[in-house]
N, C-alpha and C. Protein backbone atom coordinates (compact mmCIF):
# COMPACT_ATOMS: atom_id res chain seq x y z
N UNK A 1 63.39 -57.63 -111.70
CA UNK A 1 63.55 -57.22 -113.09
C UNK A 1 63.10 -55.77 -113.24
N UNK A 2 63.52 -54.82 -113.95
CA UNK A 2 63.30 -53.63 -114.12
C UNK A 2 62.18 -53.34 -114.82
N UNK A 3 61.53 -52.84 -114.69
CA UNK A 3 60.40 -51.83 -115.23
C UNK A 3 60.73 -51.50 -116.62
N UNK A 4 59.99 -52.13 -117.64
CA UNK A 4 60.29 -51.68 -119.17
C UNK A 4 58.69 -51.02 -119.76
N UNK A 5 59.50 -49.95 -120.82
CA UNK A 5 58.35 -49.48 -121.53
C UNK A 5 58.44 -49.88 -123.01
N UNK A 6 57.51 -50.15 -123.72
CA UNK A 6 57.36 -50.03 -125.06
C UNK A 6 57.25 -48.64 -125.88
N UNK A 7 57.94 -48.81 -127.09
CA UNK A 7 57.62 -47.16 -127.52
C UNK A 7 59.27 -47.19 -128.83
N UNK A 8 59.32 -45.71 -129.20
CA UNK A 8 60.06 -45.77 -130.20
C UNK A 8 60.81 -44.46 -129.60
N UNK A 9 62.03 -45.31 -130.52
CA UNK A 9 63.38 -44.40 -130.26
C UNK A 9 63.69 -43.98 -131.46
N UNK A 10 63.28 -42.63 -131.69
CA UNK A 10 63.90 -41.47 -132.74
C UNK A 10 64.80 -40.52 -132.65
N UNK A 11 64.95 -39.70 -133.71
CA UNK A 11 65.62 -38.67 -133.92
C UNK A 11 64.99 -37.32 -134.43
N UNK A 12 65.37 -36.74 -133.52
CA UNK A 12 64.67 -35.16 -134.30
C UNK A 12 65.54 -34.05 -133.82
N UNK A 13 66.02 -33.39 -134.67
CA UNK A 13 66.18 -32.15 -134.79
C UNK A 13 68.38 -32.60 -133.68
N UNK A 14 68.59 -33.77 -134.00
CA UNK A 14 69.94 -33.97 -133.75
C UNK A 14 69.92 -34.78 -132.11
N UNK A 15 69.33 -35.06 -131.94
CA UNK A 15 68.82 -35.58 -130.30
C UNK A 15 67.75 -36.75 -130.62
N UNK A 16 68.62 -38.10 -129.80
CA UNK A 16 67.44 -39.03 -129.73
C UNK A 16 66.56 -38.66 -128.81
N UNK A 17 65.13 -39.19 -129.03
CA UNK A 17 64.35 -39.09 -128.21
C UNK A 17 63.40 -40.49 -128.24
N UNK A 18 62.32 -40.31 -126.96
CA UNK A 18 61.48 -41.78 -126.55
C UNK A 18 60.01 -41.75 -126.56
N UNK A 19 59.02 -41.95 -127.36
CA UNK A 19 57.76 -42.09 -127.56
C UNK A 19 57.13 -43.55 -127.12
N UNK A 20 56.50 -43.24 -126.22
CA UNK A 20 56.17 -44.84 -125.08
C UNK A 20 54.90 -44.80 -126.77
N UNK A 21 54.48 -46.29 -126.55
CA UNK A 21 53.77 -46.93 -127.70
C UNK A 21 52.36 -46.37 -127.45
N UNK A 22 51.85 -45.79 -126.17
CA UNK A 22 50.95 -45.92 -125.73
C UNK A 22 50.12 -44.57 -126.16
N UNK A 23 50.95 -43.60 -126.67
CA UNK A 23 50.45 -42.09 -127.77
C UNK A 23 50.73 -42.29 -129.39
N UNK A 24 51.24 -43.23 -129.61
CA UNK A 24 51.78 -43.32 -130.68
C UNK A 24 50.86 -44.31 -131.69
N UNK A 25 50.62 -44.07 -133.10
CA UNK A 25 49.23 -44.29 -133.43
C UNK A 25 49.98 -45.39 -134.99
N UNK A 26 51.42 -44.60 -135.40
CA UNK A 26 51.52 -44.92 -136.66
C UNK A 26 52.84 -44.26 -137.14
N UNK A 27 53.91 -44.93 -137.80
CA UNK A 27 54.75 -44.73 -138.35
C UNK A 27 54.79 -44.72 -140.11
N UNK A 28 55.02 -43.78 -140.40
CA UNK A 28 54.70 -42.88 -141.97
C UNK A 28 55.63 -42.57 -142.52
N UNK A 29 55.45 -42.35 -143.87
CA UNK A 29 56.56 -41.36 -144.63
C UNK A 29 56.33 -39.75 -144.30
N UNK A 30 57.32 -39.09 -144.33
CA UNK A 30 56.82 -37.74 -143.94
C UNK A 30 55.75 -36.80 -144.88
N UNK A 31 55.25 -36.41 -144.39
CA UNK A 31 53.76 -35.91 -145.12
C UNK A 31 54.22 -34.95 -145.78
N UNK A 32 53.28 -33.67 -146.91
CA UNK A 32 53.66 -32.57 -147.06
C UNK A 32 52.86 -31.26 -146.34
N UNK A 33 53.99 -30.45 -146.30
CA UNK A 33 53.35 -29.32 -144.77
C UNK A 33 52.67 -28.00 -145.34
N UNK A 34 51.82 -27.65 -144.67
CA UNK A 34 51.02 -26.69 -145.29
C UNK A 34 50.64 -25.65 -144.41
N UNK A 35 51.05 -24.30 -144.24
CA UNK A 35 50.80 -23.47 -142.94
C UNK A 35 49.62 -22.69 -143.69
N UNK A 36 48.69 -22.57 -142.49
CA UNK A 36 47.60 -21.79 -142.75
C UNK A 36 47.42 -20.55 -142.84
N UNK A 37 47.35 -19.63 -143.68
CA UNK A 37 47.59 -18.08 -144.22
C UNK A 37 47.33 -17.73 -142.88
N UNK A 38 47.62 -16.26 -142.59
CA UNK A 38 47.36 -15.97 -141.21
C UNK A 38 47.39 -16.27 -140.10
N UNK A 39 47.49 -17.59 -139.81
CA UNK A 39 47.41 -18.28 -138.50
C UNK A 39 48.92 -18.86 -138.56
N UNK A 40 49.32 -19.77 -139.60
CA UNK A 40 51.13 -20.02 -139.65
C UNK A 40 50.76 -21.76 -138.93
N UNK A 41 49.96 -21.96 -138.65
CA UNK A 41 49.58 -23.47 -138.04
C UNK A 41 50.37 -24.60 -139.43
N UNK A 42 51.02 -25.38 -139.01
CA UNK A 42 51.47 -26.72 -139.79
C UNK A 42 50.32 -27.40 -139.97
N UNK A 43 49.62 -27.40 -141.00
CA UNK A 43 49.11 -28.79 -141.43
C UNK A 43 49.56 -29.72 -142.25
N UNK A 44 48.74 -31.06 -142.16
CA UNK A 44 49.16 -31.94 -143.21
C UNK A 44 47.81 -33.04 -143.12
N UNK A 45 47.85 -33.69 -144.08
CA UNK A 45 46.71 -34.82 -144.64
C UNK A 45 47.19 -35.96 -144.40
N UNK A 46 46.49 -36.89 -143.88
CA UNK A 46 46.76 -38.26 -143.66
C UNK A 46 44.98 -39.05 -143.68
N UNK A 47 45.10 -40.31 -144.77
CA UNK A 47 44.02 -41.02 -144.47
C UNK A 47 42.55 -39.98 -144.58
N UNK A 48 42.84 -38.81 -145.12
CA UNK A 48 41.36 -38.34 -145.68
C UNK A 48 41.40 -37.33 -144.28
N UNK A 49 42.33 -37.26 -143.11
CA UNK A 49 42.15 -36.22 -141.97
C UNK A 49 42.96 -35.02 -142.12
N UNK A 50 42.71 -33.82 -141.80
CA UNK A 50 43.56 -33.29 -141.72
C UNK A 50 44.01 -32.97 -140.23
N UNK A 51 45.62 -32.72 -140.25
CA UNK A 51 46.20 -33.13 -138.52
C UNK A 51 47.03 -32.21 -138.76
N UNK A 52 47.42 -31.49 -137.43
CA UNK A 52 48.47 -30.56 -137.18
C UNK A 52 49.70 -31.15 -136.90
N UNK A 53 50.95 -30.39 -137.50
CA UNK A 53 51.90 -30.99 -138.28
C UNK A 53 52.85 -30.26 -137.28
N UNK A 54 54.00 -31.31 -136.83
CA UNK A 54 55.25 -30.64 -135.88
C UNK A 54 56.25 -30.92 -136.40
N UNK A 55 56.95 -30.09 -137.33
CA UNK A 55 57.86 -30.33 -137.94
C UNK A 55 59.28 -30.34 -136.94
N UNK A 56 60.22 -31.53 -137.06
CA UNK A 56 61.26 -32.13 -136.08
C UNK A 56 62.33 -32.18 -136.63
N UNK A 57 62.26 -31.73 -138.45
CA UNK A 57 63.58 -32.26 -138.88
C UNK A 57 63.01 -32.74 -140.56
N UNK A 58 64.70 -33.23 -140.73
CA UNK A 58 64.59 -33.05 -142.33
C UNK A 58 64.32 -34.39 -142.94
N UNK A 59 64.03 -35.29 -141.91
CA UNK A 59 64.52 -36.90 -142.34
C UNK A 59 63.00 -37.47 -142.73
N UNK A 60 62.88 -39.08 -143.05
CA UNK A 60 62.09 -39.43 -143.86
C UNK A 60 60.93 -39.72 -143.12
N UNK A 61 60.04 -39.86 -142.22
CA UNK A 61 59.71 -40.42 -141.54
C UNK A 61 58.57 -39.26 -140.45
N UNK A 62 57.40 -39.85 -140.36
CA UNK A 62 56.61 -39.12 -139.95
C UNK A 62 55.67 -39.94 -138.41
N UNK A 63 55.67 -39.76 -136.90
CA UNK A 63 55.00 -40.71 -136.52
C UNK A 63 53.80 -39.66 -135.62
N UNK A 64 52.15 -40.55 -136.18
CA UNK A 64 51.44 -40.06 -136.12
C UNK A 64 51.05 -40.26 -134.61
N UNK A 65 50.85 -39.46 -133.07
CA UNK A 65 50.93 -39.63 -132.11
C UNK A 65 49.16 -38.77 -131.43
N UNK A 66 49.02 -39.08 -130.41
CA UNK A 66 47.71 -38.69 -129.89
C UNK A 66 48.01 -38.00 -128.74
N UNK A 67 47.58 -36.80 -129.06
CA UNK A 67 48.04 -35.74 -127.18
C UNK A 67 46.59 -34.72 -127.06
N UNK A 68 46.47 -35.10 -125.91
CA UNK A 68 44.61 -34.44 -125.24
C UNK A 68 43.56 -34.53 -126.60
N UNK A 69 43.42 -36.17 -126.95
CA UNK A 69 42.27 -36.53 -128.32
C UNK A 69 42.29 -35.77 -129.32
N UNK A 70 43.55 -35.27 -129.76
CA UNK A 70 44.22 -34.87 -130.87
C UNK A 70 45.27 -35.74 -131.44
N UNK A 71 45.27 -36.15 -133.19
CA UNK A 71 46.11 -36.59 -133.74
C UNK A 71 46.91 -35.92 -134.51
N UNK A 72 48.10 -35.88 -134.07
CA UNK A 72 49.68 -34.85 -135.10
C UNK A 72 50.35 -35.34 -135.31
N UNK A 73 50.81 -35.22 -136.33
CA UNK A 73 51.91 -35.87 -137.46
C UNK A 73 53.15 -35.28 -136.65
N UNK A 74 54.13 -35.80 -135.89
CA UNK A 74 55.83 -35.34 -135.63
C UNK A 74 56.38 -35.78 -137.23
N UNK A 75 56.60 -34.42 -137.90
CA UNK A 75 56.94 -34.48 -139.35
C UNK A 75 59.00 -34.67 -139.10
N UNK A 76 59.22 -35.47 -140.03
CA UNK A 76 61.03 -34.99 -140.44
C UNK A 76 61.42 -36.00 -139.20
N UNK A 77 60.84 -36.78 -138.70
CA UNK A 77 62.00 -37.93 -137.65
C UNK A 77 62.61 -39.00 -138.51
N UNK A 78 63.91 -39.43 -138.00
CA UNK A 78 64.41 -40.63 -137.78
C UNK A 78 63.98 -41.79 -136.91
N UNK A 79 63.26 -42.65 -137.44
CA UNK A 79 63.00 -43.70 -136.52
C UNK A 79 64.40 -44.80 -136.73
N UNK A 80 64.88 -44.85 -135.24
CA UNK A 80 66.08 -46.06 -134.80
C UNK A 80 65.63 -47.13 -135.16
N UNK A 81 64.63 -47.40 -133.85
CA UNK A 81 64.31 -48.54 -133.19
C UNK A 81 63.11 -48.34 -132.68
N UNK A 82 61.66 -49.93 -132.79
CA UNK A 82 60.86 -50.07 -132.02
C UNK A 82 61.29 -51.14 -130.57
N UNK A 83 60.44 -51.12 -129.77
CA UNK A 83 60.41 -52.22 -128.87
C UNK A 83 60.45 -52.20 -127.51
N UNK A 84 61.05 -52.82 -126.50
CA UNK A 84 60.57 -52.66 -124.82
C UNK A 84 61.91 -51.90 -124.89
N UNK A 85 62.34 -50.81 -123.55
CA UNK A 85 63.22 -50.78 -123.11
C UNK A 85 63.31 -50.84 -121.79
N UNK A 86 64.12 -50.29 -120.92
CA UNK A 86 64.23 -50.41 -119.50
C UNK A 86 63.72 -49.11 -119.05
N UNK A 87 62.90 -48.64 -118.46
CA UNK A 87 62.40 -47.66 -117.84
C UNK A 87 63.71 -46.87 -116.98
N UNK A 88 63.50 -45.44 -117.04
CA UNK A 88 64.52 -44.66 -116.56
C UNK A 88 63.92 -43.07 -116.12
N UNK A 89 63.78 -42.81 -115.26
CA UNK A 89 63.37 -41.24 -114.83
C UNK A 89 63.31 -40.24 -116.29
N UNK A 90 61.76 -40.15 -116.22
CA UNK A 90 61.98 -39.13 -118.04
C UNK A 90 62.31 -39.72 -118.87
N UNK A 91 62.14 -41.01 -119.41
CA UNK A 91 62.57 -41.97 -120.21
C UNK A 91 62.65 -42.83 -120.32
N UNK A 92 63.96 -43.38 -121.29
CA UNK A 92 64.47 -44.89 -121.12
C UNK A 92 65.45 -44.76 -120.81
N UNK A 93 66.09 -45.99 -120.74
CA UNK A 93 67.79 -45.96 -120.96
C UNK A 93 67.79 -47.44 -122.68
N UNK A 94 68.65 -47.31 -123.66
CA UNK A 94 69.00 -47.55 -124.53
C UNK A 94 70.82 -47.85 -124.49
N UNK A 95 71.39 -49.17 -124.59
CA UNK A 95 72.71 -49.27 -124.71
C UNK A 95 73.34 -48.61 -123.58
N UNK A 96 72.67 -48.46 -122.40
CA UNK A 96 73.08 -47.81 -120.97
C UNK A 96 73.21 -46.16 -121.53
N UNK A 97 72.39 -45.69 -122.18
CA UNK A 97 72.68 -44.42 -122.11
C UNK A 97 70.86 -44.06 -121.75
N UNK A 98 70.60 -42.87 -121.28
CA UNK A 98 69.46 -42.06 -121.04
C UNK A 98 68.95 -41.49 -121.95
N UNK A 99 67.51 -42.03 -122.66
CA UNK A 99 67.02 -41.36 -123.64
C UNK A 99 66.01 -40.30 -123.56
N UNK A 100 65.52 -39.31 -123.52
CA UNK A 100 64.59 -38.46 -122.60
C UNK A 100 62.97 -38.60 -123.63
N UNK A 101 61.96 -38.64 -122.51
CA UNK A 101 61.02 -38.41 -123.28
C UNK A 101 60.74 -37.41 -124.30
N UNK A 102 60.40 -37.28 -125.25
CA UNK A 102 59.53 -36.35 -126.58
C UNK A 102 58.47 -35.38 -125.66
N UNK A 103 58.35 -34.45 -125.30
CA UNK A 103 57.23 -33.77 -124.76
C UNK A 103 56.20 -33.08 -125.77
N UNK A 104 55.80 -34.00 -126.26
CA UNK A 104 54.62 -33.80 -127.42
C UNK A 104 53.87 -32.69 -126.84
N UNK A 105 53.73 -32.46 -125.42
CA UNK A 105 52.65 -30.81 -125.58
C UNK A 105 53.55 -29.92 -126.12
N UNK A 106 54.74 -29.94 -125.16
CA UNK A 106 55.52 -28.45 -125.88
C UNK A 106 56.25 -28.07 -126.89
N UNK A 107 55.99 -29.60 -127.83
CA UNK A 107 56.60 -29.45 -129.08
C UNK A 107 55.27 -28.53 -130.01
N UNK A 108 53.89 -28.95 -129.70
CA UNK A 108 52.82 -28.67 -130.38
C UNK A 108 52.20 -27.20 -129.57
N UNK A 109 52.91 -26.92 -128.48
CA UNK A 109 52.74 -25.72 -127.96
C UNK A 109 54.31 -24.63 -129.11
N UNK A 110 54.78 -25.14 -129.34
CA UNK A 110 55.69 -24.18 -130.17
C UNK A 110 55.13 -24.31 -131.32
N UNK A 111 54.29 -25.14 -132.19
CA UNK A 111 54.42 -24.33 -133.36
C UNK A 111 52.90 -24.15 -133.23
N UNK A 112 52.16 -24.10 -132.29
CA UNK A 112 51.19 -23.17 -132.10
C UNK A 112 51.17 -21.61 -132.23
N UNK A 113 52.40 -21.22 -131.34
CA UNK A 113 52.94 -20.44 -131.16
C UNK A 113 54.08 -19.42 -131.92
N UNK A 114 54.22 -20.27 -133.13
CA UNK A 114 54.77 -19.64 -134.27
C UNK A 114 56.30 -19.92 -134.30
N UNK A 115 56.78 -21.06 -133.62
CA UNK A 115 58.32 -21.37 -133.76
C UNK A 115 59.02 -22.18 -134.67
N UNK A 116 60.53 -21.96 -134.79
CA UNK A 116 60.65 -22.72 -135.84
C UNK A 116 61.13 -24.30 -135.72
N UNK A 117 60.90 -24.94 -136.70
CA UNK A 117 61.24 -26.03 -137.24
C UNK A 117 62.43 -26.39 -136.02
């Protein structure tokens, strides 16, 4: 039997993508975004915290994920689907197609870095 992962299959920015369950903390409405004068950093509020905000897109849906004991809101996703899939190099596979992992550092390394949406 094949090797399955748990995790969620979204949409951001026109491209599905695959978040194994195992960074993933919480599925939300999308928050509101707030860049910090001078610095340009995304924030947003959740639950009384404030968390750095990766904006992905325009859609409803916000999932709150954990990368090096940091929690960030991936702001503007489409969530598909939860549940197991079949494990696949960099991913899953979904309906026999290849879904690629979300690389949560270098999404949060760009808008560190001042990129856009």
């Amino acid at each position: 039997m094949p090797a399955r992962e748990a995790g969620i299959i979204l949409m951001a920015r026109g491209s599905r993508h695959f978040l194994p369950s195992a960074i993933t903390q919480r599925i939300i409405h999308t928050l509101p975004i707030t860049r910090v004068p001078g610095d340009g950093t995304p924030l947003s509020t959740w639950d009384g915290r404030v968390v750095t905000a990766v904006p992905l897109g325009e859609d409803a849906h916000a999932v709150l994920c954990e990368v090096d004991g940091e929690t960030i809101a991936l702001s503007g996703v489409a969530v598909e689907r939860t549940g197991f899939f079949e494990a696949a190099e960099g991913g899953v596979l979904v309906e026999g197609q290849r879904v690629p992992l979300l690389s949560l550092s270098a999404e949060l390394s760009r808008v560190r870095e001042g990129g856009e949406a």
